[in-house]
Protein backbone atom coordinates (compact mmCIF):
# COMPACT_ATOMS: atom_id res chain seq x y z
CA UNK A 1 28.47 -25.34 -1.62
CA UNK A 2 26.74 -23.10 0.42
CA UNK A 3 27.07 -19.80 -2.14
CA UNK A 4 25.64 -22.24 -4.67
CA UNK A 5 22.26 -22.67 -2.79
CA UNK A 6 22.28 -18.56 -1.70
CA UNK A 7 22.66 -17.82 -5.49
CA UNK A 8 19.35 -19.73 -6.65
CA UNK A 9 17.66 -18.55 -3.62
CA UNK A 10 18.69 -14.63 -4.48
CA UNK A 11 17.89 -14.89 -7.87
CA UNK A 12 15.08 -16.89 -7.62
CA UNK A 13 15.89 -18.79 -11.51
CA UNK A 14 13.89 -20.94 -13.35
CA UNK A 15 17.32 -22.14 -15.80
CA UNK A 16 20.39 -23.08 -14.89
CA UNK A 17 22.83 -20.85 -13.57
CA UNK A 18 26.66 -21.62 -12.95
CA UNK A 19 28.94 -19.17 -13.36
CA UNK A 20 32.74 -19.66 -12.90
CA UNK A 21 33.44 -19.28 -9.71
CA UNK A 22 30.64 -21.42 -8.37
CA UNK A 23 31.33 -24.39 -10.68
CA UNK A 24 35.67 -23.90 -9.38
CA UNK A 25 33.84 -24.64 -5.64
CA UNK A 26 31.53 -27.50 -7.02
CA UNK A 27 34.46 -29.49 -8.71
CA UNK A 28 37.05 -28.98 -5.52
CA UNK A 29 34.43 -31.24 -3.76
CA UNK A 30 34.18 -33.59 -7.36
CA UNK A 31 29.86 -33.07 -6.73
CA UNK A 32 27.10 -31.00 -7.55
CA UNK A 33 23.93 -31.52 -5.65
CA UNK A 34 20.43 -30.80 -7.02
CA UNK A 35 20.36 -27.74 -5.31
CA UNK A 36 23.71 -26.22 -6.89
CA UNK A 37 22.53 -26.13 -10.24
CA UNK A 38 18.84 -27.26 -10.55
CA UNK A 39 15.57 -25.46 -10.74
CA UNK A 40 12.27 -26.28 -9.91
CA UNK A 41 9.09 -26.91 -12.11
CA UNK A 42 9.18 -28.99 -15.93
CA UNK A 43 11.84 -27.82 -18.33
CA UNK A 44 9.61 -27.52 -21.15
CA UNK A 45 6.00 -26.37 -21.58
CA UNK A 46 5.10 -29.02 -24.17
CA UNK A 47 2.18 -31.06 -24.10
CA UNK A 48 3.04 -34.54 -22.89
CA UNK A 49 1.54 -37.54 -24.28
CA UNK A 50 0.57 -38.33 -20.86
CA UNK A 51 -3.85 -38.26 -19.97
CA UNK A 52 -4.90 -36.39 -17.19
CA UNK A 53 -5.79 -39.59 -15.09
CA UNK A 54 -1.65 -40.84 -15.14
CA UNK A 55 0.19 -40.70 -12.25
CA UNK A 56 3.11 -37.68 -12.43
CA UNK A 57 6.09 -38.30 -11.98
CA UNK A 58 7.84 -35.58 -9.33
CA UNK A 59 9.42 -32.96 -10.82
CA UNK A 60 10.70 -31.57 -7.50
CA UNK A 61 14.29 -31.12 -8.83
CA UNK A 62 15.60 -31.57 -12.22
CA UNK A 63 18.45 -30.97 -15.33
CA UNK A 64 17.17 -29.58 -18.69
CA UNK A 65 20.38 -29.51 -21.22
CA UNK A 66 19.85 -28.90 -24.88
CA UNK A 67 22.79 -30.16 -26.49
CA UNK A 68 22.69 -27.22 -29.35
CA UNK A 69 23.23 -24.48 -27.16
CA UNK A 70 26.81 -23.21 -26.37
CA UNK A 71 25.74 -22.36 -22.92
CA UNK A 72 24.26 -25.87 -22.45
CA UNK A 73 27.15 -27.01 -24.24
CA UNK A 74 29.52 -26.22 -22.07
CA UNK A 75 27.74 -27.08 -19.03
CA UNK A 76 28.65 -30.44 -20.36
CA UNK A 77 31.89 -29.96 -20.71
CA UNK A 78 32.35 -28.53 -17.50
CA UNK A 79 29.99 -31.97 -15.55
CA UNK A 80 32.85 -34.02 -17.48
CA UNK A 81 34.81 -34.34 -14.08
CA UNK A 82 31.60 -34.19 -12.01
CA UNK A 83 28.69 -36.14 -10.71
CA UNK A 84 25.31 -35.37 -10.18
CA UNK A 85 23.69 -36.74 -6.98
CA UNK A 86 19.93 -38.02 -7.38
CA UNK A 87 17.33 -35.80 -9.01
CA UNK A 88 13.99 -36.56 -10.45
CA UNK A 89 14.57 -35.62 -13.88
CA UNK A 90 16.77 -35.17 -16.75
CA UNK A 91 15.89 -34.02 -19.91
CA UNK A 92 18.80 -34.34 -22.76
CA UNK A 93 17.29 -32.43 -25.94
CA UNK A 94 18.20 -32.03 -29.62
CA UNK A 95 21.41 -34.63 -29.51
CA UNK A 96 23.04 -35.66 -32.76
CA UNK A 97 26.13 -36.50 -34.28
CA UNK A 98 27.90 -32.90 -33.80
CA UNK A 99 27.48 -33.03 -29.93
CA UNK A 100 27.57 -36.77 -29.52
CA UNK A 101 31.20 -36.86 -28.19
CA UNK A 102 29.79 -34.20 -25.40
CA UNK A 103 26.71 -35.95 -24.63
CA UNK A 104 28.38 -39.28 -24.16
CA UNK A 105 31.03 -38.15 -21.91
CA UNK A 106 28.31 -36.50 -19.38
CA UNK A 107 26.22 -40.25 -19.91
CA UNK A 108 29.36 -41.94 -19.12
CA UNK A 109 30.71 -39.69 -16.38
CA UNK A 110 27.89 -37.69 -14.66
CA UNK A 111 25.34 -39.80 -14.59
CA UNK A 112 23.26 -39.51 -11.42
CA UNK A 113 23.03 -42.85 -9.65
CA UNK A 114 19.33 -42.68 -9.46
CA UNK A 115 16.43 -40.80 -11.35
CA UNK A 116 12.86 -41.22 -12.03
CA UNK A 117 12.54 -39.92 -15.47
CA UNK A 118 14.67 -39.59 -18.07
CA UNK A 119 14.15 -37.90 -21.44
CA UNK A 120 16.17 -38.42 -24.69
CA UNK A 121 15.38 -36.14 -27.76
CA UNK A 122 17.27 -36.43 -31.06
CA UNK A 123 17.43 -34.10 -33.93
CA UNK A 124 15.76 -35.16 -36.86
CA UNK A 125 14.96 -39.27 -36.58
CA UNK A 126 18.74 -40.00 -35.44
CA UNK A 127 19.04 -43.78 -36.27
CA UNK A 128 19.51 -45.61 -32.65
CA UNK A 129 21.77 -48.07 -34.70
CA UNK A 130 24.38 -45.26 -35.85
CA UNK A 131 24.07 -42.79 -32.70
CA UNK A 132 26.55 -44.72 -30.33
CA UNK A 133 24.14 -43.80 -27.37
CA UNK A 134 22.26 -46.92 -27.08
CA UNK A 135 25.49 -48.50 -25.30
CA UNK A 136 25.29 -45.69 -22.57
CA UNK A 137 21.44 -45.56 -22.27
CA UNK A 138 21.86 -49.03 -22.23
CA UNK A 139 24.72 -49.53 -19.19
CA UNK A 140 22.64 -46.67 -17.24
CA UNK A 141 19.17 -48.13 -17.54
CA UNK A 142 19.05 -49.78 -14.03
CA UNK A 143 19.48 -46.08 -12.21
CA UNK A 144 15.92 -45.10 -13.74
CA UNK A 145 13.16 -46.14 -11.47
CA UNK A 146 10.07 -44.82 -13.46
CA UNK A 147 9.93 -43.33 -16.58
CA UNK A 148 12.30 -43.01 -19.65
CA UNK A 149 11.41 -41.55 -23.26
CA UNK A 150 12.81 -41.74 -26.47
CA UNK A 151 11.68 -38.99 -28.46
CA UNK A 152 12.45 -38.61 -32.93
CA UNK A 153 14.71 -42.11 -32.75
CA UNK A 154 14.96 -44.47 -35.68
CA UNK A 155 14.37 -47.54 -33.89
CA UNK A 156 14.95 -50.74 -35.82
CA UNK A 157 14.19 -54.23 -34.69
CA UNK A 158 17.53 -55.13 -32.73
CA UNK A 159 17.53 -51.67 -31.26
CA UNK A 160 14.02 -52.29 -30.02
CA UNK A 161 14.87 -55.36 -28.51
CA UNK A 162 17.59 -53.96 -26.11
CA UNK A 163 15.99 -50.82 -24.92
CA UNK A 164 12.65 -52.93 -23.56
CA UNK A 165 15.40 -55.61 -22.28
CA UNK A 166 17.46 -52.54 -20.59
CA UNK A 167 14.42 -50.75 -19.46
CA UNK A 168 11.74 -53.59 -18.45
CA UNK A 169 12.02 -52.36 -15.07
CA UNK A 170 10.44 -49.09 -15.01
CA UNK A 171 6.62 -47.93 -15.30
CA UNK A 172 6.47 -46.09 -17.99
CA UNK A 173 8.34 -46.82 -21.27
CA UNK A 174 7.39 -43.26 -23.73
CA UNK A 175 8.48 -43.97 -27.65
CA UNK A 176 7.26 -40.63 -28.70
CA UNK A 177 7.68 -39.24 -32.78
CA UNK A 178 10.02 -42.53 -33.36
CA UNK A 179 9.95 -44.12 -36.41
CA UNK A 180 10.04 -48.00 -35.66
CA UNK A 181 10.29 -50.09 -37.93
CA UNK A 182 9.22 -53.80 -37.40
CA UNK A 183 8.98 -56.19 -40.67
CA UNK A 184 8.53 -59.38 -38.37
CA UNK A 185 7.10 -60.42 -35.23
CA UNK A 186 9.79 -60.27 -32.06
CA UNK A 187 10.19 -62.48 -29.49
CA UNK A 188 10.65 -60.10 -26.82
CA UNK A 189 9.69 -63.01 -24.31
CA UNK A 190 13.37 -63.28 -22.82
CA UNK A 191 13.82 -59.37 -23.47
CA UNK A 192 10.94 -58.73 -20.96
CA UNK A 193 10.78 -60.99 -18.70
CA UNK A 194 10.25 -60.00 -14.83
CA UNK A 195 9.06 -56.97 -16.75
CA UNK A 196 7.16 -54.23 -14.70
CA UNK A 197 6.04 -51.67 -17.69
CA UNK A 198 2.68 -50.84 -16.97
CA UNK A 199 2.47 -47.80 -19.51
CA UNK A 200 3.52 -47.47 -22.87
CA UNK A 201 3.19 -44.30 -25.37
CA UNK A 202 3.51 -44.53 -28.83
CA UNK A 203 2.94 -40.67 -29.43
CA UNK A 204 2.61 -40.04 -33.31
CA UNK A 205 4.73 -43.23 -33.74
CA UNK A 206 2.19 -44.00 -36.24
CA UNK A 207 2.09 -41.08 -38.33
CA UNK A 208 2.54 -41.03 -41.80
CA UNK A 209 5.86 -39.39 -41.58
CA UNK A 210 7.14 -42.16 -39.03
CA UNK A 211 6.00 -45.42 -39.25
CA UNK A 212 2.89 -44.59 -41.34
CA UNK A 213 0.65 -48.10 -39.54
CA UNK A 214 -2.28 -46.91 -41.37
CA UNK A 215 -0.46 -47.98 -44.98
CA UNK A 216 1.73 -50.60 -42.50
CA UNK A 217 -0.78 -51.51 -40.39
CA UNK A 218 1.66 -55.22 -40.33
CA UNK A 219 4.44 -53.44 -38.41
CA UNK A 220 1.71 -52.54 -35.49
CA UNK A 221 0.21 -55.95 -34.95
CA UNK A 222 3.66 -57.47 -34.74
CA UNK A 223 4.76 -54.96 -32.46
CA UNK A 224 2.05 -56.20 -30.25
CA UNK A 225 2.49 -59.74 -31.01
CA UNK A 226 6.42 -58.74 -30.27
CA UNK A 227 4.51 -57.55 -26.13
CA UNK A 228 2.42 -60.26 -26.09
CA UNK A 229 4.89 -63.18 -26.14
CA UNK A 230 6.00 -62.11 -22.94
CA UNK A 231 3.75 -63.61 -20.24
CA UNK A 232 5.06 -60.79 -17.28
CA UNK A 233 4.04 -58.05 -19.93
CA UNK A 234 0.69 -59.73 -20.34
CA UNK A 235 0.63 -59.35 -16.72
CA UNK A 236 2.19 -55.85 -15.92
CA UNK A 237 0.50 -53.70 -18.50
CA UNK A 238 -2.09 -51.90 -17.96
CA UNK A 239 -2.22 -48.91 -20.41
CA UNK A 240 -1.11 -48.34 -23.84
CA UNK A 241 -1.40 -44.23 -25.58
CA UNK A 242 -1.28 -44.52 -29.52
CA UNK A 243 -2.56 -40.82 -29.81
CA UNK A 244 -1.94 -39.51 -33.51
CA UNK A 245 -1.09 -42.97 -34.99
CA UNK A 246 -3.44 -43.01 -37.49
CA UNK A 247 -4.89 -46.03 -36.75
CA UNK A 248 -8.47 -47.12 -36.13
CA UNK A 249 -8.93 -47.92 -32.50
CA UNK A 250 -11.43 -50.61 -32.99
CA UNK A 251 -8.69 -52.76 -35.01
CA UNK A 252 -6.25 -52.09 -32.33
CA UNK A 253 -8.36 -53.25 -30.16
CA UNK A 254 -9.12 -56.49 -31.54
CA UNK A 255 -5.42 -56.72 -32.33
CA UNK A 256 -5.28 -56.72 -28.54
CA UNK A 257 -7.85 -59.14 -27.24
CA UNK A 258 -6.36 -61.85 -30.00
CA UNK A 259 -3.00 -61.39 -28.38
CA UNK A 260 -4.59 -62.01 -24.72
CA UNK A 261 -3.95 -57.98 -23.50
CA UNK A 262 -7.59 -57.46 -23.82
CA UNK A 263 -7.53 -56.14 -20.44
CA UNK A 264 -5.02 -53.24 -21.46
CA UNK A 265 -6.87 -49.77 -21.97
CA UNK A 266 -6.27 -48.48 -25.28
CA UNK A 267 -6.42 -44.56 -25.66
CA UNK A 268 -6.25 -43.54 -29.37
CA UNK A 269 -7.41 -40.98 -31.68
CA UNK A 270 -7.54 -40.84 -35.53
């Protein structure tokens, strides 16, 4: 493993790097470490729907794969066999239906036993209920201590229900360009209990190209109806981010205090 680490440090690379040779000497030991293939600093130079006062998540060491590439592609491919010790974040971009068998098998086989933040991005609203990933996010929840996001998911009801179940443990739960759709009120009070989520963002969830809560305004109150009728989540949260939802932040506020999380900071926008 050692030419692995005196690679990255030569070349000094901000992507990953593996070239045949190195990846032969990784699998004859059946592990890659973060410093085999990993580079330093965010994969992306997006803005994130996090505000300047949250805390940051460390980003010492981390795995950026977008599933459309043939490079990244075959990275995948090639982890089939292998498995990742802990890291800090993973960011799995632009899955759908053409690389889901590829994608699944690194879930389901690479997986690091622990990370604090993971990252999901789908091409194009991929419907959680068709996508045969909520199993595996699912199964792996428990090895993500901080932060996970779902970004461009159709989330249904059901869906919604097990991914706050799965995932009640971490800090910060990130639904960011989903389009959710919720035509009743949930009881999410055995889905959440013991919960720990202090942090939710609903980035753009609202928009009118998603879940359009200015025309639907319904679906958002029993979303928060759905969080309130968990007494831990009354108790854990602290923040909620509904930037770009369209929504008038004086009704979601009052939405709020009627559903006793009047104590929860709000940060909205128009």
């Amino acid at each position: 493993m050692e030419s692995l680490t005196k690679a990255i440090e030569e070349e000094n690379i901000q992507k990953i790097s593996l070239e045949k040779s190195v990846l032969a000497e990784a699998k004859e030991q059946n592990v890659i470490t973060c410093q085999s293939i990993l580079y330093k600093g965010r994969p992306d130079q997006e803005v994130e729907p996090l505000d300047p006062d949250s805390e940051e998540v460390s980003n010492n060491s981390g795995l950026d794969i977008c599933s459309d590439k043939i490079r990244d592609e075959k990275l995948l491919k090639s982890l089939k066999c292998l498995k990742l010790f802990d890291i800090d974040w993973l960011y799995l971009e632009r899955i759908d239906s053409k690389n889901r068998r590829c994608a699944l098998n690194f879930l389901q086989s690479s997986f690091p036993n622990k990370i604090k933040k993971l990252d999901f991005l789908s091409r194009g609203q991929m419907d959680l209920k068709r996508s045969n990933y909520l199993n595996s996010m699912t199964r792996l929840s428990s090895k993500v201590v901080q932060l996970v996001s779902f970004k461009s998911f159709s989330i249904g009801l059901p869906q919604l229900k097990r991914l706050v179940a799965a995932f009640r443990h971490v800090r910060t739960l990130v639904l960011e360009y989903c389009c959710l759709s919720i035509p009743s009120v949930p009881d999410l009070s055995k889905a959440l209990k013991n919960c720990q989520i202090q942090e939710i963002y609903l980035f753009e969830c609202g928009d009118s190209s998603r879940s359009d809560w200015k025309n639907n305004f319904n679906e958002f109150e029993n979303l928060v109806q759905g969080l309130a009728s968990s007494p831990d989540l009354r108790l854990s949260l602290e923040k909620v981010n509904i930037f770009f939802c369209r929504v008038d932040q004086n009704k979601v506020e009052q939405v709020f205090e009627e559903n006793q999380l009047g104590g929860v900071k709000i940060i909205a926008n128009y």
